[in-house]
C-alpha atoms as a PDB file:
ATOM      1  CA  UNK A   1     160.459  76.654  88.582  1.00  0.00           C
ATOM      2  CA  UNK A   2     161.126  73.869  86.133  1.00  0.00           C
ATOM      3  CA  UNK A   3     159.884  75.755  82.199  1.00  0.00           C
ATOM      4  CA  UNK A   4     161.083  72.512  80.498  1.00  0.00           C
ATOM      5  CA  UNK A   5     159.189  70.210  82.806  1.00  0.00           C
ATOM      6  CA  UNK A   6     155.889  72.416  82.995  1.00  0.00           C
ATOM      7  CA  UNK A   7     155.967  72.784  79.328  1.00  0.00           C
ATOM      8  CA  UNK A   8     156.723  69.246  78.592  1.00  0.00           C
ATOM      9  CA  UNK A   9     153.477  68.368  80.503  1.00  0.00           C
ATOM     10  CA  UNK A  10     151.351  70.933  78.910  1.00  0.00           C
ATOM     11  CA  UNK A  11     152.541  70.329  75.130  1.00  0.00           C
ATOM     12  CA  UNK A  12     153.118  66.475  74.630  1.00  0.00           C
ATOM     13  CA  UNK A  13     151.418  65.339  78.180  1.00  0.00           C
ATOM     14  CA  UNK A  14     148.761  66.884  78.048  1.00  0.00           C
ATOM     15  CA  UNK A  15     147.987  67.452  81.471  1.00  0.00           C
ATOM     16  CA  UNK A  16     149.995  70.082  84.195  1.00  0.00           C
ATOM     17  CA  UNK A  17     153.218  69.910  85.717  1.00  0.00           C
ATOM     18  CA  UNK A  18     152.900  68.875  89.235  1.00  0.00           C
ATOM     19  CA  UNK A  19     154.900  72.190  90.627  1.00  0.00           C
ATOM     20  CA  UNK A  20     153.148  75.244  88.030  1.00  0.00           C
ATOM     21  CA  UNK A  21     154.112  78.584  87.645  1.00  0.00           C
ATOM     22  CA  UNK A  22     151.654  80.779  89.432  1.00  0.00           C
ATOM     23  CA  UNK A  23     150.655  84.072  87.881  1.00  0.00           C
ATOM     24  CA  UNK A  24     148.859  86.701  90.062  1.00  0.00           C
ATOM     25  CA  UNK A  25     147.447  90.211  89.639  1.00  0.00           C
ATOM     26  CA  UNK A  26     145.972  92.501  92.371  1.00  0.00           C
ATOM     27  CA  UNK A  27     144.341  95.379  90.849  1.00  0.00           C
ATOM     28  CA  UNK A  28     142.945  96.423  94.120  1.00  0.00           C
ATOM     29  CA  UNK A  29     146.341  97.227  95.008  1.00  0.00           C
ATOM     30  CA  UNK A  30     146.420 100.451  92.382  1.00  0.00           C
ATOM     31  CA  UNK A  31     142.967 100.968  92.159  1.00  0.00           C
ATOM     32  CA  UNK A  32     140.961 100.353  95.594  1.00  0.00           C
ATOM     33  CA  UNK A  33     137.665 100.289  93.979  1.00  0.00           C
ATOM     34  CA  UNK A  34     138.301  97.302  92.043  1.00  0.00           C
ATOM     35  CA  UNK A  35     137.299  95.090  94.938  1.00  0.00           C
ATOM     36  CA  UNK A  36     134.934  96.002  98.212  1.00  0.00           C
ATOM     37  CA  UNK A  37     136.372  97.679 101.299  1.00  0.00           C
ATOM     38  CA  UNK A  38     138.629  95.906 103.088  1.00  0.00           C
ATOM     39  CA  UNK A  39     139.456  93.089 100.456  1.00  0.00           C
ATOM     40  CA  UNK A  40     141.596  92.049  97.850  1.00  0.00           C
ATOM     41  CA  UNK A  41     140.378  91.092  93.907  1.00  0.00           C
ATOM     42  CA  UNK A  42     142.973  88.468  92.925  1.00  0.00           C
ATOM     43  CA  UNK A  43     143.532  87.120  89.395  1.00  0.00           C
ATOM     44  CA  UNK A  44     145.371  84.067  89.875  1.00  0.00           C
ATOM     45  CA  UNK A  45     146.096  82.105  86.387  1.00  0.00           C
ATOM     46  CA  UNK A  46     148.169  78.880  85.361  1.00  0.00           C
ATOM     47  CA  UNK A  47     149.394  77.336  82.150  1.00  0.00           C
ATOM     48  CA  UNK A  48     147.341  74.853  80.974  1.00  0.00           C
ATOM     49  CA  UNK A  49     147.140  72.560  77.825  1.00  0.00           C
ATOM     50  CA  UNK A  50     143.962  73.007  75.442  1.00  0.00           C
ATOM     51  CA  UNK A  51     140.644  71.036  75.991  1.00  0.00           C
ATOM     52  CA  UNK A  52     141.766  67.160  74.730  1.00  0.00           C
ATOM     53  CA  UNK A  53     138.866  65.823  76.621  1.00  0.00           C
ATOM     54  CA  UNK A  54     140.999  65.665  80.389  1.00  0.00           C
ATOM     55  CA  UNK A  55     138.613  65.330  83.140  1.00  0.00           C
ATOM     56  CA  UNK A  56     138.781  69.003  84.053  1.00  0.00           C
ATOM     57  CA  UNK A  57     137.008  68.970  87.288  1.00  0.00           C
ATOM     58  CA  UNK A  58     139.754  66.880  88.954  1.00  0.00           C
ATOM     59  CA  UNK A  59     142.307  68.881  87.624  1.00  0.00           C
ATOM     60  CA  UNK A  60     140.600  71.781  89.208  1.00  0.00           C
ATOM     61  CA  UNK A  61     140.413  70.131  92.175  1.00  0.00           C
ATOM     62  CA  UNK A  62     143.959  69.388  92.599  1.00  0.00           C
ATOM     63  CA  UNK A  63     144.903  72.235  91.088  1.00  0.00           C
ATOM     64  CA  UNK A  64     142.992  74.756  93.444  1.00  0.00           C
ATOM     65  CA  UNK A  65     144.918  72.933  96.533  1.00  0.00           C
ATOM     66  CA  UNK A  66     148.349  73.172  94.890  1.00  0.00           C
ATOM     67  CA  UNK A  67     148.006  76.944  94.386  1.00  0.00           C
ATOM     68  CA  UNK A  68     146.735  77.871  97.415  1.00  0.00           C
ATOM     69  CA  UNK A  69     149.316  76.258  99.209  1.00  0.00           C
ATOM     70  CA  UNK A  70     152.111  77.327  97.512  1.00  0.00           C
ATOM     71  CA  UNK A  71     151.117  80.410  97.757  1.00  0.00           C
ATOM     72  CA  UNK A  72     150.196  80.598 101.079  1.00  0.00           C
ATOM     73  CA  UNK A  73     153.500  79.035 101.987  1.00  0.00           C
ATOM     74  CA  UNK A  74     155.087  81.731  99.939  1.00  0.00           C
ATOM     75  CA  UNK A  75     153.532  84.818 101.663  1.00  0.00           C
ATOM     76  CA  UNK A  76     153.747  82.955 104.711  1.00  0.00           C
ATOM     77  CA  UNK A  77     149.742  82.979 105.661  1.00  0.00           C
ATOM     78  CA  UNK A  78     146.813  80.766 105.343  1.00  0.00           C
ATOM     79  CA  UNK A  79     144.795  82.053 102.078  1.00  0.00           C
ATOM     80  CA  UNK A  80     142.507  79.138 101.883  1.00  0.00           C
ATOM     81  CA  UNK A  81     140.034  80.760 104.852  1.00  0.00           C
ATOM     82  CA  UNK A  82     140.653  84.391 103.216  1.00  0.00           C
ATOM     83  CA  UNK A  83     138.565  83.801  99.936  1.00  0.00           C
ATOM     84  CA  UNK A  84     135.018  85.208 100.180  1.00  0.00           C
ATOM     85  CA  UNK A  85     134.358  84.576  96.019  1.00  0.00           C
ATOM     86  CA  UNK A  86     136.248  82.755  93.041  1.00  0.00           C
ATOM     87  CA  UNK A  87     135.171  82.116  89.586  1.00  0.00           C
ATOM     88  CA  UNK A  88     137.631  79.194  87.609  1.00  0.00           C
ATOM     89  CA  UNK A  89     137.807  78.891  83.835  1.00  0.00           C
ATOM     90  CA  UNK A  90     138.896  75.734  82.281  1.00  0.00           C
ATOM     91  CA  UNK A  91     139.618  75.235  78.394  1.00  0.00           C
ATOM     92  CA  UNK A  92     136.365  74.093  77.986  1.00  0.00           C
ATOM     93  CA  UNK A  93     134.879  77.040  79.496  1.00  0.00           C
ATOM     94  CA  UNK A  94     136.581  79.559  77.686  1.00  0.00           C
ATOM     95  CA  UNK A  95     135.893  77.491  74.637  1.00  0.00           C
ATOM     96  CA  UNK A  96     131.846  77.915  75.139  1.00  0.00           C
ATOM     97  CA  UNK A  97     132.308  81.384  76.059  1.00  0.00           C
ATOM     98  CA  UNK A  98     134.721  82.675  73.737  1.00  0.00           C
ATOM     99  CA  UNK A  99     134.435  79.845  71.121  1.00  0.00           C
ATOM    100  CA  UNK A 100     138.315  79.588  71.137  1.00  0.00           C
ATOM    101  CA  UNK A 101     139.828  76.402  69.521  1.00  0.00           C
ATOM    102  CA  UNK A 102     139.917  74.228  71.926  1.00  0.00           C
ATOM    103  CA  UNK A 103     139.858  76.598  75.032  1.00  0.00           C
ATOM    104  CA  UNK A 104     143.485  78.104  74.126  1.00  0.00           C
ATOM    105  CA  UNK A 105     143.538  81.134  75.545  1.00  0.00           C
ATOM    106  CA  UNK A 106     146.070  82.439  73.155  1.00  0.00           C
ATOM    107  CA  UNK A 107     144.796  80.831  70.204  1.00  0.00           C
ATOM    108  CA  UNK A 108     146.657  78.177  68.379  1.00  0.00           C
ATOM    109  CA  UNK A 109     150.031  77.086  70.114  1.00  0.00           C
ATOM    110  CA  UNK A 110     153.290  79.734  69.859  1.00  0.00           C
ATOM    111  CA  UNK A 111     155.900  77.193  70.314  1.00  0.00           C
ATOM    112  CA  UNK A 112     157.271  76.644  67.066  1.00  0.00           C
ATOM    113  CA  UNK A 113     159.512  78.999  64.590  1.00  0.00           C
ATOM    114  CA  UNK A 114     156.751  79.086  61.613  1.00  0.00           C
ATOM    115  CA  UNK A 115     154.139  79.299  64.503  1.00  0.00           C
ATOM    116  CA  UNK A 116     153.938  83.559  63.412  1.00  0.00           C
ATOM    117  CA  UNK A 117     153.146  83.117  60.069  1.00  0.00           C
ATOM    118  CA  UNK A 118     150.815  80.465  60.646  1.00  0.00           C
ATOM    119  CA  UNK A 119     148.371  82.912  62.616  1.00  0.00           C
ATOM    120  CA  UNK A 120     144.549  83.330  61.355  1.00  0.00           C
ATOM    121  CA  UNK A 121     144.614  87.115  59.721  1.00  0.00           C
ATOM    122  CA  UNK A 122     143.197  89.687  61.002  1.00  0.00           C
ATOM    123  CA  UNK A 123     140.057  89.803  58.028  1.00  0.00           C
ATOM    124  CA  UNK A 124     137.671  87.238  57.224  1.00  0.00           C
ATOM    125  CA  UNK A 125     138.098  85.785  53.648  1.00  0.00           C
ATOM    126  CA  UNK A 126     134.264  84.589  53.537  1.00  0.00           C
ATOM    127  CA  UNK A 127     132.550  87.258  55.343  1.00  0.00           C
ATOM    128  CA  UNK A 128     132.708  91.383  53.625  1.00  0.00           C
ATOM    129  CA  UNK A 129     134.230  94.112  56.297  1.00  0.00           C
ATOM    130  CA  UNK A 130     134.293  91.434  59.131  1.00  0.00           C
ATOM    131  CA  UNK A 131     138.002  91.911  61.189  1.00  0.00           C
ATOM    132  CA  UNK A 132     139.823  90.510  63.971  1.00  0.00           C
ATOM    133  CA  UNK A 133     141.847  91.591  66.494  1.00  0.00           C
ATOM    134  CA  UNK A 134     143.389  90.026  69.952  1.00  0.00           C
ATOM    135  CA  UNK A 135     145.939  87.363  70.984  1.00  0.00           C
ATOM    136  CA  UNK A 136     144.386  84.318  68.806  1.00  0.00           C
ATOM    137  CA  UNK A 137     145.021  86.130  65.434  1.00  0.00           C
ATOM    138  CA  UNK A 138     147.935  87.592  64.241  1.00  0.00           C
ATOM    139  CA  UNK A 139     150.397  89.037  65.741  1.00  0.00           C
ATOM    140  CA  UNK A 140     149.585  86.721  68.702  1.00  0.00           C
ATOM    141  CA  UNK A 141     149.038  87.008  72.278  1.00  0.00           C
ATOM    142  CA  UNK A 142     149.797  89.234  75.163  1.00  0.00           C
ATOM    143  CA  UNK A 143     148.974  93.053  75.647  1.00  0.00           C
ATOM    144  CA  UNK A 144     151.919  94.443  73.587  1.00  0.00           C
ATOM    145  CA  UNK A 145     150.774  92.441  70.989  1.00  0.00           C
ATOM    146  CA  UNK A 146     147.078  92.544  71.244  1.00  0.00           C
ATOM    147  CA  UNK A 147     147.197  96.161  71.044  1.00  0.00           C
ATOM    148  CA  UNK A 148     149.152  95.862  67.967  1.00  0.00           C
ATOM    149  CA  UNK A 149     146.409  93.553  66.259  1.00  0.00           C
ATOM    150  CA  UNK A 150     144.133  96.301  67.141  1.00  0.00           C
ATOM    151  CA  UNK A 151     146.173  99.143  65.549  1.00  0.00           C
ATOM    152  CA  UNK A 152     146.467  96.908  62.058  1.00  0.00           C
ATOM    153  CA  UNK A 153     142.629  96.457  62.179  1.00  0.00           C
ATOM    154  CA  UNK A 154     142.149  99.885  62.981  1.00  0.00           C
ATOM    155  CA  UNK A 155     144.306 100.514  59.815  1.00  0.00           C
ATOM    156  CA  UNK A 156     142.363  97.980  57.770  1.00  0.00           C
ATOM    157  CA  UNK A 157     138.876  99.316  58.257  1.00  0.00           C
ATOM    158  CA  UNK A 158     139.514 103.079  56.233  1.00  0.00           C
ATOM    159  CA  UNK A 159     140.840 101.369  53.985  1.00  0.00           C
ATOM    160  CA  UNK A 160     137.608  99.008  53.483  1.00  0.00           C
ATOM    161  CA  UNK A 161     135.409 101.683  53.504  1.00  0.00           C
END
């Protein structure tokens, strides 16, 4: 509940707040067939910082008990005992998957004023007819914006042609 506090720690800490804010997302709710019958498919996420070399696996560990326990004090139930299946990503994960700087999952950090302009483009300047789109390049990150990138690449590659 604390923004300043939780950003403090993820910016110039390095590490998490001790309280986070919890982000979750129950598809199964809308569309049943997103998870087996009779269960839920949760997408859970926190803020983190990028990969600085923390030791990830202890973070995960006392990260994993903080969130279930808030949020099974929240919805007033035990969740713990309820999860059949999960799958965490760190920063370094998403790094060797996705070969994001660092593991940011929205590519370089957003939280200063000449942070926009200082986006990678949407084109490659060393490789011909190569283009980007998503929440690391510009415009930046989240849906509204990723579909965006999409639409100027989409623009981009007629003109290439």
């Amino acid at each position: 509940d604390d923004y300043q506090k939780e950003f403090k720690a993820i910016f110039e800490d390095k590490t998490v707040a001790d309280d986070v804010t919890i982000y979750v997302n129950i598809t199964s709710k809308d569309v049943p067939q997103d998870a087996p019958k009779g269960c839920e498919n949760w997408f859970v996420m926190i803020n983190t910082p990028a990969n600085h070399g923390q030791d990830w696996e202890a973070l995960v560990k006392k990260l994993r008990k903080q969130i279930i326990s808030k949020l099974s004090k929240e919805l007033g139930t035990s969740l713990g005992p309820l999860i059949a299946c999960e799958e965490v990503l760190t920063p370094p994960m998403i790094e060797e998957k996705t070969q994001s700087h660092l593991g940011a999952l929205y590519g370089a950090s957003s939280n200063n004023p000449m942070a926009a302009f200082l986006r990678h483009p949407n084109f490659s300047n060393r490789i011909k007819n190569l283009y980007f789109c998503g929440g690391s390049v510009h415009p930046g990150g989240g849906i509204p914006l990723c579909l965006l990138s999409a639409k100027i690449v989409d623009e981009m590659i007629p003109k290439a042609s």
